[in-house]
Protein backbone atom coordinates (compact mmCIF):
# COMPACT_ATOMS: atom_id res chain seq x y z
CA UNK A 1 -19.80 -84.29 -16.70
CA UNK A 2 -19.91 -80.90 -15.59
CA UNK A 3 -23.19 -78.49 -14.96
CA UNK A 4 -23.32 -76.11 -17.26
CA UNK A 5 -25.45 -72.37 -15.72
CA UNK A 6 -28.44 -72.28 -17.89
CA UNK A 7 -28.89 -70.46 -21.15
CA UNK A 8 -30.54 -67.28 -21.35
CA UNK A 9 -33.87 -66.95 -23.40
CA UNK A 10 -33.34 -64.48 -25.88
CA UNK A 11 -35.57 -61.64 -26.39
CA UNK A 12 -35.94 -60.45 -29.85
CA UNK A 13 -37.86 -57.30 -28.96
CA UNK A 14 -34.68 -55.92 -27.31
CA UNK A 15 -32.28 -55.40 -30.19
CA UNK A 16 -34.99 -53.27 -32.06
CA UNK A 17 -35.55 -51.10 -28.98
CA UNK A 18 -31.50 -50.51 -28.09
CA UNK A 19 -30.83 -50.00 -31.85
CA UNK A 20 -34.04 -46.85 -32.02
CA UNK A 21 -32.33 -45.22 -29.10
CA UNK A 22 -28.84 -45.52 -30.20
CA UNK A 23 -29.98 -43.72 -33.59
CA UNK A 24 -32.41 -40.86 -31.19
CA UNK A 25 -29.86 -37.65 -31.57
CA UNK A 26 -29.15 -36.93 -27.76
CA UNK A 27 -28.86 -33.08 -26.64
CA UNK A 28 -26.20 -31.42 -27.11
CA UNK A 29 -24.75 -30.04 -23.48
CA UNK A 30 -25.59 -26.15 -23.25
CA UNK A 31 -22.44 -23.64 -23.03
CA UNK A 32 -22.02 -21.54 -20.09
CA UNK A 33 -21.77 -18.21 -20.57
CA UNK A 34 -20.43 -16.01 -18.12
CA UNK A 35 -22.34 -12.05 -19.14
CA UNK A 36 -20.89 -9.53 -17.00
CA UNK A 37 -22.75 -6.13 -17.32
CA UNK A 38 -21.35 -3.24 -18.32
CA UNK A 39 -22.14 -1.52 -15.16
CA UNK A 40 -20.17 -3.54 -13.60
CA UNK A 41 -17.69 -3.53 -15.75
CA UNK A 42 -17.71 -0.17 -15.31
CA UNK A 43 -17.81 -0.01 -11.25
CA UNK A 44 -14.85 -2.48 -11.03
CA UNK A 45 -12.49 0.09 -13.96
CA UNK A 46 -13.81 3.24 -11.64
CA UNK A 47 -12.79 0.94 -8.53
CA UNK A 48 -9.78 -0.06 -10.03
CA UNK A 49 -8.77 3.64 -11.13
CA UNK A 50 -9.42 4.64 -7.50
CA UNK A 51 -7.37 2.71 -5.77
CA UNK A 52 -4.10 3.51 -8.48
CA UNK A 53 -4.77 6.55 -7.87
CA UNK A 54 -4.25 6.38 -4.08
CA UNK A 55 -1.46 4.55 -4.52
CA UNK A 56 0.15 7.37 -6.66
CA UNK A 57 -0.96 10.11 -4.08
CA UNK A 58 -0.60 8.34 -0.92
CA UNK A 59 1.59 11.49 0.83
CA UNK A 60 -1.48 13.94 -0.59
CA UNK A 61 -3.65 11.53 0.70
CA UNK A 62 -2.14 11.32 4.37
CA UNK A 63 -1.66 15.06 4.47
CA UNK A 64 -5.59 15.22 3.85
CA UNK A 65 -5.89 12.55 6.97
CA UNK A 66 -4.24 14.74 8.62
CA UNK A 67 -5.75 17.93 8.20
CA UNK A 68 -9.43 16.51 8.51
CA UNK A 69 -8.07 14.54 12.34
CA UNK A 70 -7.24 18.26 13.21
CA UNK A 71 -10.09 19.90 12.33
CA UNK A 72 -12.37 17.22 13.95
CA UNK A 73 -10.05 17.64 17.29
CA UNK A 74 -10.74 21.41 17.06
CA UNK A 75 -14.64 20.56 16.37
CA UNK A 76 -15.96 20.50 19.68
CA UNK A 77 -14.51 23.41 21.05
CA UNK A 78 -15.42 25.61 18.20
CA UNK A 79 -19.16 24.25 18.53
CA UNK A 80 -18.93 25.67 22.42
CA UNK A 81 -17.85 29.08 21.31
CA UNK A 82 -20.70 28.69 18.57
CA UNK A 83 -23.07 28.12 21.33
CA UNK A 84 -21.95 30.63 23.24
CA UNK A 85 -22.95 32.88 20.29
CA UNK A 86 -19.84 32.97 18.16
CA UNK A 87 -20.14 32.96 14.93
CA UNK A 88 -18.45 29.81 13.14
CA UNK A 89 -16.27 31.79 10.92
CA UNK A 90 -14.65 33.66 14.06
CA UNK A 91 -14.52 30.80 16.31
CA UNK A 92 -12.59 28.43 13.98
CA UNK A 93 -9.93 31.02 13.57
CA UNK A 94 -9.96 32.44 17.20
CA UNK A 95 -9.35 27.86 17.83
CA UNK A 96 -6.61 27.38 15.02
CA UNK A 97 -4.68 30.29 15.41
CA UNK A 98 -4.69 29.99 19.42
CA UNK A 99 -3.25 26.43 18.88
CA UNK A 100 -0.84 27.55 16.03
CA UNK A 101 0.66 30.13 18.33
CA UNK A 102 1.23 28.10 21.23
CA UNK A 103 2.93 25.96 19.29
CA UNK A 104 4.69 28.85 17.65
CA UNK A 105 5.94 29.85 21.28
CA UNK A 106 6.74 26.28 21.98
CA UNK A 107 9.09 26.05 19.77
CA UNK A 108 10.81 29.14 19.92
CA UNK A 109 11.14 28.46 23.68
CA UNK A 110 12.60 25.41 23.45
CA UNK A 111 14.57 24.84 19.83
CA UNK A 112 17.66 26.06 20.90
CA UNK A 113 18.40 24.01 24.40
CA UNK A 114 16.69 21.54 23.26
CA UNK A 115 18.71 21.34 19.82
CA UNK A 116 22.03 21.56 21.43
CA UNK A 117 21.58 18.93 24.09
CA UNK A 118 20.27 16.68 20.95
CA UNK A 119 23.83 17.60 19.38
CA UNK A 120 25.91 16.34 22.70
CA UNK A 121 23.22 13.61 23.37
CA UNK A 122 23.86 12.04 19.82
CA UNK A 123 27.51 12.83 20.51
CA UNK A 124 27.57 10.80 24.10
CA UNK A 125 25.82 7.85 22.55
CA UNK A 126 28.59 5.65 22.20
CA UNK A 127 30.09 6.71 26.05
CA UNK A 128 26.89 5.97 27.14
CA UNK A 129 26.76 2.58 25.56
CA UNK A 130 30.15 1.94 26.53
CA UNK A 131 29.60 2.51 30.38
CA UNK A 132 26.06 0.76 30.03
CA UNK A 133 27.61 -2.30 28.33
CA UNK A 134 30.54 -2.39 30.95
CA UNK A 135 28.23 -3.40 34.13
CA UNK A 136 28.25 -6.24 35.75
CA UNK A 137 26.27 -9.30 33.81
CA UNK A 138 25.66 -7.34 31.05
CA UNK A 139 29.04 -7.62 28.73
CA UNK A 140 28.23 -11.05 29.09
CA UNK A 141 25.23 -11.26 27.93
CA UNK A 142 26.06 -9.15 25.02
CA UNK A 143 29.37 -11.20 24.32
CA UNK A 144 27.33 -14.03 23.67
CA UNK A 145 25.40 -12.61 20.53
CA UNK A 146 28.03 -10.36 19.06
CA UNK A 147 25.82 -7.41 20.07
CA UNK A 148 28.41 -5.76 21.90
CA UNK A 149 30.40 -5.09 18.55
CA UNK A 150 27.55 -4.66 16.29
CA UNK A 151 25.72 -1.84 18.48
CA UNK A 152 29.19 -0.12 19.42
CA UNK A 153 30.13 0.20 15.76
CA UNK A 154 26.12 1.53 14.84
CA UNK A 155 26.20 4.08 17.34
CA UNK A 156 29.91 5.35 16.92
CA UNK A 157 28.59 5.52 13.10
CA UNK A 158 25.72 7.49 14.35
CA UNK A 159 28.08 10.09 16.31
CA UNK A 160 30.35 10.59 13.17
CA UNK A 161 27.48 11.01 10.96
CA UNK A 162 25.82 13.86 13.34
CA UNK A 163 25.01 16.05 10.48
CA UNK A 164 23.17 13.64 8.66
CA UNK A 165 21.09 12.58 11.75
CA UNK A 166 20.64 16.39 12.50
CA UNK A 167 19.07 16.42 9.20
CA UNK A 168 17.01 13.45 9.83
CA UNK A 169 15.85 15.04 13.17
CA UNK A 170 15.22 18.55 11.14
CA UNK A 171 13.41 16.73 8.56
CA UNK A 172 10.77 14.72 10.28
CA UNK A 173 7.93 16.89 9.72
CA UNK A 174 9.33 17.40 6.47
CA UNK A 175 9.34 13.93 5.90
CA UNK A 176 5.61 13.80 6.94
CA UNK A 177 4.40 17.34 5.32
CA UNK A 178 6.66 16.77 1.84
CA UNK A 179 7.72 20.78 1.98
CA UNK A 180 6.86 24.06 3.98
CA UNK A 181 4.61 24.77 1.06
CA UNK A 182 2.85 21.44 2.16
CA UNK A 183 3.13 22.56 5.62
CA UNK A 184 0.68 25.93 5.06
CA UNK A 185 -1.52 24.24 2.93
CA UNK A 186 -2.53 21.57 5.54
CA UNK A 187 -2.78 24.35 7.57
CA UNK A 188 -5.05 25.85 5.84
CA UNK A 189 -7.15 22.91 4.69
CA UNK A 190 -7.56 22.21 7.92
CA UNK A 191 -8.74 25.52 8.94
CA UNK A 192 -10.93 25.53 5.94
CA UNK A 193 -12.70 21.75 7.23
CA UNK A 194 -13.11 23.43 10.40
CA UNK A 195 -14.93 26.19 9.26
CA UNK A 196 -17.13 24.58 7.06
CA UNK A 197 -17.79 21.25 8.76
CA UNK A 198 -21.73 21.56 9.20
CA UNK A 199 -22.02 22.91 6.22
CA UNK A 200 -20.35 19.62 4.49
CA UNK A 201 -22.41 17.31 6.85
CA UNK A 202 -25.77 18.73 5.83
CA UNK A 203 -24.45 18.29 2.60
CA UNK A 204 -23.50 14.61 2.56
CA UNK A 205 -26.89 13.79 4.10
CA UNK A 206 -29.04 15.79 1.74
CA UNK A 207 -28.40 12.90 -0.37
CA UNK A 208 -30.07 10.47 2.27
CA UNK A 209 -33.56 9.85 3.77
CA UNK A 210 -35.02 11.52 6.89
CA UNK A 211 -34.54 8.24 8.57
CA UNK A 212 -30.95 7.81 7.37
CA UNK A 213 -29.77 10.76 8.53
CA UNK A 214 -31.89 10.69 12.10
CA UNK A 215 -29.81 7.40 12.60
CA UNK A 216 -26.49 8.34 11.20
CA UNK A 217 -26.19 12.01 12.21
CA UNK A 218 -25.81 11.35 15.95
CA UNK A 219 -23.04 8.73 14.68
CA UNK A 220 -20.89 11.60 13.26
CA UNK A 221 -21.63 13.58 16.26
CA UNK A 222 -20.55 11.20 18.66
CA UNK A 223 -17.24 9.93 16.08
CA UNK A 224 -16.72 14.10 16.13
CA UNK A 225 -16.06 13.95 19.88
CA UNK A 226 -13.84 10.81 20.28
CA UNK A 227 -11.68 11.89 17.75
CA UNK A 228 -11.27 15.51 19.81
CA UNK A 229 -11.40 13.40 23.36
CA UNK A 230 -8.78 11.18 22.04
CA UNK A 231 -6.49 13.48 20.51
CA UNK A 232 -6.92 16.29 23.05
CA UNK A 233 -6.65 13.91 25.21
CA UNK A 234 -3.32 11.69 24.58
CA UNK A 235 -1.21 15.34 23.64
CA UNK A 236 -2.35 16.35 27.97
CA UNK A 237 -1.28 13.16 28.87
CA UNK A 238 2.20 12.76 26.93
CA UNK A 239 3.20 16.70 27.82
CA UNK A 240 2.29 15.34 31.63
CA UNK A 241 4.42 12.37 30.82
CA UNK A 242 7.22 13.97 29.47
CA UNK A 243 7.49 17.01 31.99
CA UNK A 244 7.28 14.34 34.84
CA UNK A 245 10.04 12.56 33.04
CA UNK A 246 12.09 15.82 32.49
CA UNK A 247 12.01 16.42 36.55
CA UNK A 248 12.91 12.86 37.55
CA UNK A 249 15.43 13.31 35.18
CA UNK A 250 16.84 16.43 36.50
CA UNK A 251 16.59 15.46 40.38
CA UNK A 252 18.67 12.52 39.63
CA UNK A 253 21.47 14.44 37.86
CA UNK A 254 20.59 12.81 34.72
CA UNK A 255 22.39 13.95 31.16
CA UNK A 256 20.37 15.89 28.94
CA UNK A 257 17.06 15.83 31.04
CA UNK A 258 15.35 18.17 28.32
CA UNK A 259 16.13 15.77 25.30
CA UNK A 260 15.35 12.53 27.54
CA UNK A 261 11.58 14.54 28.56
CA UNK A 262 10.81 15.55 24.63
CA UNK A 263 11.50 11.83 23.89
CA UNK A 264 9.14 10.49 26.09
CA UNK A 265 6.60 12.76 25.53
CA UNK A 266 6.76 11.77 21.70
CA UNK A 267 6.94 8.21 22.49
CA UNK A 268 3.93 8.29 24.82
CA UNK A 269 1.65 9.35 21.79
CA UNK A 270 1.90 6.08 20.93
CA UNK A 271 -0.32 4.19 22.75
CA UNK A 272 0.76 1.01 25.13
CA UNK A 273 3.83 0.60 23.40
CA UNK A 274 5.27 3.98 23.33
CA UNK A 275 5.44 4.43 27.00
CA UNK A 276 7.42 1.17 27.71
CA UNK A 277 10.18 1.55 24.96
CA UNK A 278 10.49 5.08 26.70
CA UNK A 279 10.79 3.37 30.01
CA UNK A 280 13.67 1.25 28.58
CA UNK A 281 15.56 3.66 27.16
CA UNK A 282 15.47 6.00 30.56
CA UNK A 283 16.41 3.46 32.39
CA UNK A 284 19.44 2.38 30.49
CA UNK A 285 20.23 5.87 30.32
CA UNK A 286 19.88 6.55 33.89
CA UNK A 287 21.99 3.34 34.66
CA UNK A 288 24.88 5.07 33.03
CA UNK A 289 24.87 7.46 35.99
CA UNK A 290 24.50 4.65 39.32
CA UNK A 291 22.40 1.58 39.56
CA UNK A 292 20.20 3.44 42.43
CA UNK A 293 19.32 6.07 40.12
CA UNK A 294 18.38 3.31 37.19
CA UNK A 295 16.32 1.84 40.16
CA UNK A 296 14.79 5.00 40.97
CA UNK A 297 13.78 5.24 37.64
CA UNK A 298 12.64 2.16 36.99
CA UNK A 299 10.69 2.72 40.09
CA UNK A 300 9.09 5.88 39.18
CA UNK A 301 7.73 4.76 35.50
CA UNK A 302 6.01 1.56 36.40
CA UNK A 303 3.98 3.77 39.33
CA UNK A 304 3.58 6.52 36.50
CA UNK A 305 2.84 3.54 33.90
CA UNK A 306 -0.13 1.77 36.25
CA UNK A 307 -1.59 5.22 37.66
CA UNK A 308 -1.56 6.36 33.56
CA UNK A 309 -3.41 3.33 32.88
CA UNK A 310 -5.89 3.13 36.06
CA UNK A 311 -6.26 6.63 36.86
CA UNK A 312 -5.17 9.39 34.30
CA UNK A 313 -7.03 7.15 31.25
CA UNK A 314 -10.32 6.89 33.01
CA UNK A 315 -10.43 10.99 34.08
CA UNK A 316 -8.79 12.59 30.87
CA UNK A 317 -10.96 9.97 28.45
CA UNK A 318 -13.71 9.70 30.47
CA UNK A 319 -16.42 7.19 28.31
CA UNK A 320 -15.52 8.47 24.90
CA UNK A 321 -12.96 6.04 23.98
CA UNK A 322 -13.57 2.59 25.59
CA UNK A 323 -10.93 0.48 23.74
CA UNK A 324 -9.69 -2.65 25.38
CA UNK A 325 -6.05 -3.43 25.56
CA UNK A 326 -5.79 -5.86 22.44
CA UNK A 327 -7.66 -3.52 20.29
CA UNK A 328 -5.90 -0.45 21.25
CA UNK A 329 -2.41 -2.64 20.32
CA UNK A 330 -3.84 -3.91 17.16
CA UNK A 331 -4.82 -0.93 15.79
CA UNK A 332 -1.61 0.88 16.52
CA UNK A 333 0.47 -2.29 14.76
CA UNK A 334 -1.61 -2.26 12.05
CA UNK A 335 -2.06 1.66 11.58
CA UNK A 336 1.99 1.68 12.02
CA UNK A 337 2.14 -0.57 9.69
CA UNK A 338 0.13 1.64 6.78
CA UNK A 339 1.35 4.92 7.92
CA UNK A 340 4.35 4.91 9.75
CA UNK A 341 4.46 6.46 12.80
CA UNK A 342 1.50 8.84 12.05
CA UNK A 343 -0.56 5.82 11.68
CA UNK A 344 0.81 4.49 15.19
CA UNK A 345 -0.39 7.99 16.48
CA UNK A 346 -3.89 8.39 15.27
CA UNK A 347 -4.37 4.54 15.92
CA UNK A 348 -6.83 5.18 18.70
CA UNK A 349 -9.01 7.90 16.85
CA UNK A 350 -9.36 5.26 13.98
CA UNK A 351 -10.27 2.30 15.92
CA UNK A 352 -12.56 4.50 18.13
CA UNK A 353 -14.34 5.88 15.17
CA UNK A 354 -14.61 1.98 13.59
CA UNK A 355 -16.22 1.02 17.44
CA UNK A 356 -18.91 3.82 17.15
CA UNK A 357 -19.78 2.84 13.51
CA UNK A 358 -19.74 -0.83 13.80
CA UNK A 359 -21.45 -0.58 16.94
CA UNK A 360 -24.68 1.46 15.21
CA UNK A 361 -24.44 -1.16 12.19
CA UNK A 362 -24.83 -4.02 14.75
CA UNK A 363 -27.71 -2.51 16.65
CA UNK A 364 -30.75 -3.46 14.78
CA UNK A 365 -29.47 -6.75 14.95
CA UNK A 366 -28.85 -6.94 18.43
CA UNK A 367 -32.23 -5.85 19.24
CA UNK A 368 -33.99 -8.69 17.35
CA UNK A 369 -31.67 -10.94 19.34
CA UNK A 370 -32.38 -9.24 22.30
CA UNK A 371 -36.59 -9.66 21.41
CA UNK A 372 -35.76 -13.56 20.33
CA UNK A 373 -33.93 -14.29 23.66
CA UNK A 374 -36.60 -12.59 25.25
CA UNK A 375 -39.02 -14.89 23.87
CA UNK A 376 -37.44 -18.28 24.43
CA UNK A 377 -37.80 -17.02 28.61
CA UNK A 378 -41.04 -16.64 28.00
CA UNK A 379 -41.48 -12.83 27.49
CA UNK A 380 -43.93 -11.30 24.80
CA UNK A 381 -42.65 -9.67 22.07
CA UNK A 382 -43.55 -5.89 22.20
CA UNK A 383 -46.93 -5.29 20.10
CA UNK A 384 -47.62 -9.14 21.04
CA UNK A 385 -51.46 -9.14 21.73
CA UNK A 386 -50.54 -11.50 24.81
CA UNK A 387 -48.18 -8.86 26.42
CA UNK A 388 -51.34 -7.00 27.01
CA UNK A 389 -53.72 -9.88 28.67
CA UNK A 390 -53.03 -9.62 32.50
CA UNK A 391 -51.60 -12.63 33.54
């Protein structure tokens, strides 16, 4: 006989009550709507329109970057002269046209040397990798890879094809400007944004508060100077650069000592990186002539490189661009990266102006830090009725 678990009692109140709230209607779940306003709308079309439009424009747009950097490197100076008395008017032109015409005389002085040792420098490309590539450890290493071939056959291609790369060497600035036409009318833009530059500020803050433009104004001031103190600032150095270059050059009996100086001087606008891909290609170069004289080289940049860096930075910058290493590379990578080499170039003014900015956002909030940390030592708030008991 086996136990059976015990039956249930049955309660026969509980079918009524299951069957009147099976046969209660139960809610229906609510739809979700998603309502987007039409402002919105709106902002996200106008957005959307702005942004395929810069896309379209993009060389109208960089020519306008361009033209604004300038004027804001001429800014400062033409404010001295306006202090001095000038009127705005005469000081912008007496600024623009005394940099136009140096440049003028620049390049009248040195277009036709230095376009004929470009000519015979493009020409001796191949000799010169042929003698480099024939030292001692170095057709091995080359062997290994295939290089040897590949960059012998690129650069023989370059020499046959000198008319092309004379165009390509013509055509930079055409290839940055779009035309002549282009050319004038940055010109003249930027003179224009020069001229009128306080009038466009007061402007642009008539549509802000008092306070607003109290905090703000002495933000564009400051941003005004770093971009001049940067720009101003990395032409001295890479003209120093590349005439130092030029006489090394020359006392070592170098080839084309004029071509190999304009190179480095362009290279050394870029920052960090510019200078050391000049330093490798000077000292390949130079090797060509005598291993002492690639030495000698090699020598004389890394002391140039390290009193540049230490010495020459510090007293042509002064405090008005304070960028660390990192962000200095990361800006140029990334500017490079958007605008080519013009990007790589104006790198530092960008990131300068985004340290200024960034570091007036941040401020209020580092000052209630500041008071909190302040407080957890201990300290009384300022306005704290127990900062003023004596203690």
């Amino acid at each position: 006989m086996t136990d059976e678990p015990p039956a249930q009692p049955f309660d026969s109140a509980a079918e009524p009550a299951a069957d009147a709230a099976a046969s209660v209607p139960q809610p229906r779940p609510a739809p979700v709507a998603l309502i987007i306003p039409v402002r919105t709308m709106l902002a996200l079309a106008l957005f959307a329109g702005l942004v395929a439009l810069a896309l379209l424009s993009l060389g109208t747009l960089v020519s306008i970057l361009l033209a604004t950097v300038l004027a804001l490197g001429l800014d400062p100076p033409v404010a001295g002269l306006v202090r001095r008395g000038w009127s705005r008017g005469a000081a912008s032109l007496t600024a623009f046209f005394g940099v136009f015409a140096a440049v003028i005389v620049l390049v009248l002085a040195t277009a036709g040397p230095l376009w004929s040792q470009i000519v015979d420098f493009v020409e001796s490309l191949p000799a010169f990798w042929e003698e480099f590539s024939s030292k001692p450890g170095v057709q091995e290493v080359l062997s290994t890879a295939g290089a040897d071939t590949a960059i012998r056959n690129a650069l023989t291609d370059l020499a046959a094809g000198l008319p092309d790369a004379a165009n390509t060497l013509l055509g930079m600035a055409a290839g940055v400007f779009g035309s002549v036409l282009s050319l004038v009318t940055l010109a003249f833009l930027a003179l224009f944004l020069l001229m009128e530059r306080p009038t466009i500020s007061t402007w642009l803050f008539g549509f802000t508060t008092p306070e607003v433009e109290d905090r703000w104004e002495p933000v564009l001031e400051e941003s005004i100077t770093t971009v001049s103190s940067s720009l101003i600032g990395n032409i001295a150095i890479s003209v120093l650069a590349g005439t130092l270059t030029g006489l090394v050059a020359w006392a070592l009996d170098m080839p084309f000592p004029i071509v190999l100086a304009v190179m480095t001087g362009l290279l050394d606008l870029i920052p960090q990186v510019g200078a050391t891909i000049a330093a490798v290609i000077l000292v390949m170069i130079a090797l060509t002539v005598s291993t002492q004289a690639a030495i000698i080289m090699l020598i004389v940049q890394l002391i140039y490189q390290q009193v540049e860096n230490y010495v020459i930075y510090p007293i042509v910058y002064r405090r008005a661009v304070s960028l660390s290493g990192f962000t200095t590379i990361t800006a140029v990578l990334i500017s490079g990266a958007l605008l080519g080499v013009v990007g790589a170039i104006l790198a530092v003014p960008f990131a300068a102006i985004l340290k200024v900015v960034t570091h007036e956002l941040g401020r209020p909030r580092r000052e209630r830090m500041a008071a909190l940390r302040g407080v957890v030592a201990g300290d009384a708030l300022p306005g704290d009725p127990a900062a003023a008991k004596p203690a």
